[in-house]
C-alpha atoms as a PDB file:
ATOM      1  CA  UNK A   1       0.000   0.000   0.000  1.00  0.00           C
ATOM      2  CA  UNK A   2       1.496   3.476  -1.108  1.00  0.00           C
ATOM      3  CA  UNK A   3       1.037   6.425   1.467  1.00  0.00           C
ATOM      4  CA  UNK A   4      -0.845   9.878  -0.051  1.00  0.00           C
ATOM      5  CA  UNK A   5       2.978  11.780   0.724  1.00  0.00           C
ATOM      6  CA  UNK A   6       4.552   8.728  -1.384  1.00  0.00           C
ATOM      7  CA  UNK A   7       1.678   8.925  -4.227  1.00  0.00           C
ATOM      8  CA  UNK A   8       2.475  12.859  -5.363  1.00  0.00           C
ATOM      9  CA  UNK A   9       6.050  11.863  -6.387  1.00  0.00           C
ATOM     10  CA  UNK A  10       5.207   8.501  -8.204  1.00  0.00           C
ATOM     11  CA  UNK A  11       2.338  10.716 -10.345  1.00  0.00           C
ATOM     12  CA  UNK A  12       4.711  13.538 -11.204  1.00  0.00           C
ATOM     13  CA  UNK A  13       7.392  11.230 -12.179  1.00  0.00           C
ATOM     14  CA  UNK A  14       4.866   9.022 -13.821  1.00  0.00           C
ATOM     15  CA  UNK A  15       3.470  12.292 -15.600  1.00  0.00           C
ATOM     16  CA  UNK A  16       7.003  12.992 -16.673  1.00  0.00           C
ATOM     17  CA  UNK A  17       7.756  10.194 -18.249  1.00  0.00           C
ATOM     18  CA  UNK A  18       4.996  10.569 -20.548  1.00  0.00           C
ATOM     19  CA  UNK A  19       6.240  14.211 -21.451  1.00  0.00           C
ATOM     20  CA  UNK A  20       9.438  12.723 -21.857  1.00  0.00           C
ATOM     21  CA  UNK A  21       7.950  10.858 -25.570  1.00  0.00           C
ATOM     22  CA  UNK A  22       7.198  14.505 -26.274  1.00  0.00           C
ATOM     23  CA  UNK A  23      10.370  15.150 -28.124  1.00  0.00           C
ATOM     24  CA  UNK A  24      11.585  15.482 -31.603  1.00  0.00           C
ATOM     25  CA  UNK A  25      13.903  12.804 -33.039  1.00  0.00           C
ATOM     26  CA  UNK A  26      17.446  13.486 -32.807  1.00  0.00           C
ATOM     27  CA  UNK A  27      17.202  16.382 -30.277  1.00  0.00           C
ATOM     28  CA  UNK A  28      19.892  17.081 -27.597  1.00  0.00           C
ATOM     29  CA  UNK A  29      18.642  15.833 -24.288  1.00  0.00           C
ATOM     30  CA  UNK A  30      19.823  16.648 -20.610  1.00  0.00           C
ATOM     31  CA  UNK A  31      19.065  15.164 -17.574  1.00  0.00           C
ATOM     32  CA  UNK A  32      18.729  17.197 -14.631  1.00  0.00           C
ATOM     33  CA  UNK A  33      18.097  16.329 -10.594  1.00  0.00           C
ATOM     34  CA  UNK A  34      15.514  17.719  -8.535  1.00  0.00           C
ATOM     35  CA  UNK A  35      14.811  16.624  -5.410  1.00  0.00           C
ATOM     36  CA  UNK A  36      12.369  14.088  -5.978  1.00  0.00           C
ATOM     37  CA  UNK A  37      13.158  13.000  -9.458  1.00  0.00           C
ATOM     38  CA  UNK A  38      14.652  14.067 -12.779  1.00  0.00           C
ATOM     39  CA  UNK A  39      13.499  16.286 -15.083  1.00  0.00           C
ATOM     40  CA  UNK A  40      14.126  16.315 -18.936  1.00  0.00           C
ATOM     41  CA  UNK A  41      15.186  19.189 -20.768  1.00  0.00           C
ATOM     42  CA  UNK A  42      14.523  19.421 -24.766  1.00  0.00           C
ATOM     43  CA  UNK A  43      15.918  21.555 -27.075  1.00  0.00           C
ATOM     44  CA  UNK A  44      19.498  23.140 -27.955  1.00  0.00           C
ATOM     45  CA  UNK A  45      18.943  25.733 -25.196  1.00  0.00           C
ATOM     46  CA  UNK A  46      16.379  26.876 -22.175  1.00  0.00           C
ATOM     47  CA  UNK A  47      16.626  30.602 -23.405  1.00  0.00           C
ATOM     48  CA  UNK A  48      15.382  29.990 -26.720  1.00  0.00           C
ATOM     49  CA  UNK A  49      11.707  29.411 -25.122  1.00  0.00           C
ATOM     50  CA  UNK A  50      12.245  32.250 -22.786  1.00  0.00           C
ATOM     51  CA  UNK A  51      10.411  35.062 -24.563  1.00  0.00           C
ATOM     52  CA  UNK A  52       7.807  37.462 -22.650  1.00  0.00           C
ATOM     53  CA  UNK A  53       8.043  41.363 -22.722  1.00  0.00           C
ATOM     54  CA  UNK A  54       6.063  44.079 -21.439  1.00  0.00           C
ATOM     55  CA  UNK A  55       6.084  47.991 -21.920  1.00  0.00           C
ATOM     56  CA  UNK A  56       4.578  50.761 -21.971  1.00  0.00           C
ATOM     57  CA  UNK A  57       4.540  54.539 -23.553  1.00  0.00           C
ATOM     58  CA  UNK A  58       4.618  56.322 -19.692  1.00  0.00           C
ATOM     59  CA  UNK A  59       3.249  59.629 -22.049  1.00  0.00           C
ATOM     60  CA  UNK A  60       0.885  60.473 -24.077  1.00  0.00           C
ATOM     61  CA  UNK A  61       1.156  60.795 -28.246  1.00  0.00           C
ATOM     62  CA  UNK A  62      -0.253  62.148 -31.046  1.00  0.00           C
ATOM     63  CA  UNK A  63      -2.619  63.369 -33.153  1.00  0.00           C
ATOM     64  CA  UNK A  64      -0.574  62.948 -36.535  1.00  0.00           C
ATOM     65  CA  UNK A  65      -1.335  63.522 -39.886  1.00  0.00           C
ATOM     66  CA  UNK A  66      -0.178  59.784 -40.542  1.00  0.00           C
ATOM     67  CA  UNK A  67      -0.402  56.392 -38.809  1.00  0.00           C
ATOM     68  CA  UNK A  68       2.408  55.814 -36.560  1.00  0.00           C
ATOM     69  CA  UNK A  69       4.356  52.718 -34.835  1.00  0.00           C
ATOM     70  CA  UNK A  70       3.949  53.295 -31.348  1.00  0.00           C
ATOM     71  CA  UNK A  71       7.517  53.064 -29.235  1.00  0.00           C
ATOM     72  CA  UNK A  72       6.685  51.760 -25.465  1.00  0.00           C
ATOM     73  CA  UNK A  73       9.636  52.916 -24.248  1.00  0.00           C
ATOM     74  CA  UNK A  74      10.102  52.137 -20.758  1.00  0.00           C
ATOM     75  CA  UNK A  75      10.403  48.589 -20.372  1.00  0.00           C
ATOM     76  CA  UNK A  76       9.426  46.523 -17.532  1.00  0.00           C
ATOM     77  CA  UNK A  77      10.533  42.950 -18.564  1.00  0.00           C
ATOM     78  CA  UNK A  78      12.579  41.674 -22.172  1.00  0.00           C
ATOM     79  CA  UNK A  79      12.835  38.559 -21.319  1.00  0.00           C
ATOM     80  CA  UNK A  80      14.795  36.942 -24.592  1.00  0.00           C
ATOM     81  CA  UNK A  81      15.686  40.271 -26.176  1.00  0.00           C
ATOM     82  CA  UNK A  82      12.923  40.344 -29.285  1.00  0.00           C
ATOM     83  CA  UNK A  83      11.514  43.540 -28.328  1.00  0.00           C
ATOM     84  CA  UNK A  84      13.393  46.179 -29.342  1.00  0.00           C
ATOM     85  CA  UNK A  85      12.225  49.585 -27.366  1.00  0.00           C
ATOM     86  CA  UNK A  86      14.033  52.014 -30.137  1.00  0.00           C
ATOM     87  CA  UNK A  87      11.287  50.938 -32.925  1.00  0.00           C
ATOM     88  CA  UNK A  88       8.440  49.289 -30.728  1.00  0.00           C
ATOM     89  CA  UNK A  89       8.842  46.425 -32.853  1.00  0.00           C
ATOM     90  CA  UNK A  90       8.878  42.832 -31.753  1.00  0.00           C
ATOM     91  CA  UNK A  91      10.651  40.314 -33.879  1.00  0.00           C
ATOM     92  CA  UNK A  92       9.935  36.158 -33.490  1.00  0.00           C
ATOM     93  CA  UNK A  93      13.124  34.444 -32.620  1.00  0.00           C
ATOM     94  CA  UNK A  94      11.174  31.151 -32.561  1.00  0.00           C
ATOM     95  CA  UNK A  95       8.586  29.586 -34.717  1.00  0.00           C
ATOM     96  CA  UNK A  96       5.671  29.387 -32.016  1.00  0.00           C
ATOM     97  CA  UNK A  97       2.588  30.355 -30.836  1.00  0.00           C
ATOM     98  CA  UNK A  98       2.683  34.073 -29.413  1.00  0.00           C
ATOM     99  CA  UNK A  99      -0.091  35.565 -27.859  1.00  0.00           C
ATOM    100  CA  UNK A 100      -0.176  39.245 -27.317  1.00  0.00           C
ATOM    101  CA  UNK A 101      -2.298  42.200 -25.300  1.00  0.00           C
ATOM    102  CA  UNK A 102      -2.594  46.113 -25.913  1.00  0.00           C
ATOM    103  CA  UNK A 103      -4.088  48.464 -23.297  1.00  0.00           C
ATOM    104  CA  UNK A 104      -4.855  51.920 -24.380  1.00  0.00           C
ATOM    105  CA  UNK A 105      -6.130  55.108 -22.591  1.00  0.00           C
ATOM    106  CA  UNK A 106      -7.380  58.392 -23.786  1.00  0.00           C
ATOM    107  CA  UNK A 107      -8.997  61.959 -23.335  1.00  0.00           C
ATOM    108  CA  UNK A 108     -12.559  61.502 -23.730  1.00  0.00           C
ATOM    109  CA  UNK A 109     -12.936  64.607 -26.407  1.00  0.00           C
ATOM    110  CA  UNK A 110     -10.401  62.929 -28.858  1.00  0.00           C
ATOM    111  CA  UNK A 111     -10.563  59.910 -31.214  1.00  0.00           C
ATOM    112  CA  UNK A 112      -8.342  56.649 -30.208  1.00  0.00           C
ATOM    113  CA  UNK A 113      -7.575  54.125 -32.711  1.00  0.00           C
ATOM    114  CA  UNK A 114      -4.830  51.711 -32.086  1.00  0.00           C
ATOM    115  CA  UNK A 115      -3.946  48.417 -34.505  1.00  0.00           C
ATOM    116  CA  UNK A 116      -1.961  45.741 -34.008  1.00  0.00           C
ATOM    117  CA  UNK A 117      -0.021  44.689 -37.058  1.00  0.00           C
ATOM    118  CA  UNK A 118       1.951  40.915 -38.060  1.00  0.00           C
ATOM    119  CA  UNK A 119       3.762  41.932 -40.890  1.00  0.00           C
ATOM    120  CA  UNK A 120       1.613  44.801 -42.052  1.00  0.00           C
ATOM    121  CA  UNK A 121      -1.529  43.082 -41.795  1.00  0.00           C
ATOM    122  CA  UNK A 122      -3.809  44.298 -39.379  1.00  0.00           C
ATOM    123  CA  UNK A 123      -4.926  41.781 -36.838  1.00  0.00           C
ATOM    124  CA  UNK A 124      -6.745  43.624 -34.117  1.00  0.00           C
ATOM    125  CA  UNK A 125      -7.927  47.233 -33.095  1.00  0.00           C
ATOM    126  CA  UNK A 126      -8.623  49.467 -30.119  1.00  0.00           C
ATOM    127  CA  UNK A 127     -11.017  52.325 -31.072  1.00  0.00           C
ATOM    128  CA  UNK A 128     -13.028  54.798 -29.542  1.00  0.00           C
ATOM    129  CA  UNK A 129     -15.134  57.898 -30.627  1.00  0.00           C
ATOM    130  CA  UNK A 130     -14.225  60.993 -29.289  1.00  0.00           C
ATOM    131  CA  UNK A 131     -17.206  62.354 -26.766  1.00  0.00           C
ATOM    132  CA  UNK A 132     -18.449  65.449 -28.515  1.00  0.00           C
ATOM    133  CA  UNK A 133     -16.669  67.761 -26.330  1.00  0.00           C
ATOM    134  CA  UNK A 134     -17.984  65.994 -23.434  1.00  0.00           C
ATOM    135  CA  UNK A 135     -15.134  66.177 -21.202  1.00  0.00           C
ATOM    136  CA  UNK A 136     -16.522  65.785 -17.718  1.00  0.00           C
ATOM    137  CA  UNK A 137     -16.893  61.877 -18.732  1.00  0.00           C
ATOM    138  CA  UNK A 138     -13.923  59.840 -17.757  1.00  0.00           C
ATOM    139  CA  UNK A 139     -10.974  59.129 -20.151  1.00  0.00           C
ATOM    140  CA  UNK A 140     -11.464  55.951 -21.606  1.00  0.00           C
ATOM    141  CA  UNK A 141      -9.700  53.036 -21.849  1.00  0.00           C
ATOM    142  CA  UNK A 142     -10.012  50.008 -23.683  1.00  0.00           C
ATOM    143  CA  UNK A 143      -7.270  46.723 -24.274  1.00  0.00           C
ATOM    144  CA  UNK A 144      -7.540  43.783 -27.020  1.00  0.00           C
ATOM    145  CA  UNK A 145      -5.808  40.332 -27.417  1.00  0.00           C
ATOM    146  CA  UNK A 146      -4.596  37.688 -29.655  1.00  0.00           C
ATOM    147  CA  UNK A 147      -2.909  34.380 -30.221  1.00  0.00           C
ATOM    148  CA  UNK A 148      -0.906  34.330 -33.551  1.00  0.00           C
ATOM    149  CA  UNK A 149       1.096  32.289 -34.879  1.00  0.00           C
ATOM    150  CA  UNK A 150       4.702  33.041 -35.722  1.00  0.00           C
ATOM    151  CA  UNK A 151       7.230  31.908 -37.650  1.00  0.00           C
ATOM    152  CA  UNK A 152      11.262  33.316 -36.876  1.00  0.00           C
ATOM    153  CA  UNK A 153      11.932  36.738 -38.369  1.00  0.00           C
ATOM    154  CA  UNK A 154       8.071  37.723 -37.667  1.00  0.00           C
ATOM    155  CA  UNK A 155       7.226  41.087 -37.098  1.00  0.00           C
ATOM    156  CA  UNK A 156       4.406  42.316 -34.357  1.00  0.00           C
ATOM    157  CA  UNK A 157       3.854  46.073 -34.026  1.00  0.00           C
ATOM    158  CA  UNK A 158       1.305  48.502 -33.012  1.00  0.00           C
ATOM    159  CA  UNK A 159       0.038  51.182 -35.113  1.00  0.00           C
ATOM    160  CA  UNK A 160      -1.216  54.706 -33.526  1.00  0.00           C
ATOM    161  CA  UNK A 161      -4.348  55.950 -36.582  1.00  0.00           C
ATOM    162  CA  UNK A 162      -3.892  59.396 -37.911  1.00  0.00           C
ATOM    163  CA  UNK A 163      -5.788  62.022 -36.094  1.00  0.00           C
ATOM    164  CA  UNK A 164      -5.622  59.790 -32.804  1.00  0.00           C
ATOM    165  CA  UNK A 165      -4.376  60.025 -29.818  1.00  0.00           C
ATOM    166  CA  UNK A 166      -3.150  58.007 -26.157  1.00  0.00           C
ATOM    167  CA  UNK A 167      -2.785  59.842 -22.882  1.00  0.00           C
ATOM    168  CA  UNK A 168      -0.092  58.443 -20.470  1.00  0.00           C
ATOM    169  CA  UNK A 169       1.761  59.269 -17.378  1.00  0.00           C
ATOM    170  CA  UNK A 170       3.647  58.252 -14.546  1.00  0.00           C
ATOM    171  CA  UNK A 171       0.684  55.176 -14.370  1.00  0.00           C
ATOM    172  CA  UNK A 172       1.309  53.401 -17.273  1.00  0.00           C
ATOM    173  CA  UNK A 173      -1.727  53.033 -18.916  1.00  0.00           C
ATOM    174  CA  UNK A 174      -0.776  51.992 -22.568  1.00  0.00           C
ATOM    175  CA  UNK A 175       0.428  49.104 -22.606  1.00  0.00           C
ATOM    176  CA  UNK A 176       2.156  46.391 -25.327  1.00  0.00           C
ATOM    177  CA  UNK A 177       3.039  42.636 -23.688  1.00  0.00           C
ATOM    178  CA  UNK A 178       3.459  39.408 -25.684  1.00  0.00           C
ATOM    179  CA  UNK A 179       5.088  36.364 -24.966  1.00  0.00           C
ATOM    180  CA  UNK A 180       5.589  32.643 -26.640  1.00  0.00           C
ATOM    181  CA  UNK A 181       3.317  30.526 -25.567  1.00  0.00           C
ATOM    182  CA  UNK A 182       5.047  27.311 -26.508  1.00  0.00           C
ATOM    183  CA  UNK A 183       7.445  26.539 -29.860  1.00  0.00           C
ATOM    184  CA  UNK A 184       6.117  24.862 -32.920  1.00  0.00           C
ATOM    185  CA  UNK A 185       8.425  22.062 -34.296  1.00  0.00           C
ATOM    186  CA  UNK A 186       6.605  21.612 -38.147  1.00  0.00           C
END
């Protein structure tokens, strides 16, 4: 008869083992210890799955005459380096699937109208009338998401409308975060 405190270990080791079959054919594997049993690491290295960033603007931007790719400057987290915070672009360094979120916040008596791009195709957008001069209603604010799927050298962006506008400040209201969810091996 197995105890409960015995039963946890055999199941994640048992559970493990059947992850282990997981792998590709010919990939480098590594055995490391843990306390209770070993673990199985795939892949040429842990970092190449370790992608996740978030940002934001920290000020507000716009009205221009064009659209414009919005740079979230201050960084909190770049985990993997594929956000670069000079262009506000983020570039794939795995084929995977990515999922991604934009938060935007605005001045009531203006138009917002934010689009996330893959490769200069639209995927999703953030819009919002302006209030006709309505200002004593509260700034809005408004976020989308989306899973895509990416292969390396991928592009993700977002896209500030012409004759639109984000308010930020020292609360960090706009907002661009994505990170892999897991690689893609076909």
């Amino acid at each position: 008869m197995v105890s409960c405190t015995n039963m946890y270990p055999l199941l994640l080791l048992l559970f493990s083992c059947a992850c282990i079959s997981d792998g590709q054919p010919g990939e480098h594997v590594e055995l490391t210890e843990t306390e209770h049993l070993k673990v199985e690491k795939i892949g040429a290295a842990w970092n190449e799955y370790e992608v996740a960033f978030a940002a934001t603007l920290g000020h507000g931007i716009g009205p221009f005459n064009e659209a414009v790719i919005l740079v979230y400057d201050y960084v909190f987290v770049n985990e993997g380096g594929a956000y670069n915070p000079t262009t506000g672009i983020f570039t794939a360094p795995v084929k995977g699937v990515y999922f991604f979120m934009v938060s935007a916040f605005h001045d009531s008596y203006m138009s917002m109208d934010l689009k996330l791009f893959k490769n200069e195709q639209q995927m999703v957008t953030i819009y919002s009338e302006p209030q006709s001069g309505r200002y004593e209603s509260a700034p809005i604010s408004a976020s989308n998401s989306i899973s895509l799927i990416l292969v390396e050298g991928d592009q993700v962006y977002v896209k500030l409308h012409e004759n639109s506008s984000v308010y930020d400040d020292e609360n960090n209201h706009n907002t661009f975060v994505g990170h892999l969810l897991f690689p893609l091996y076909y």
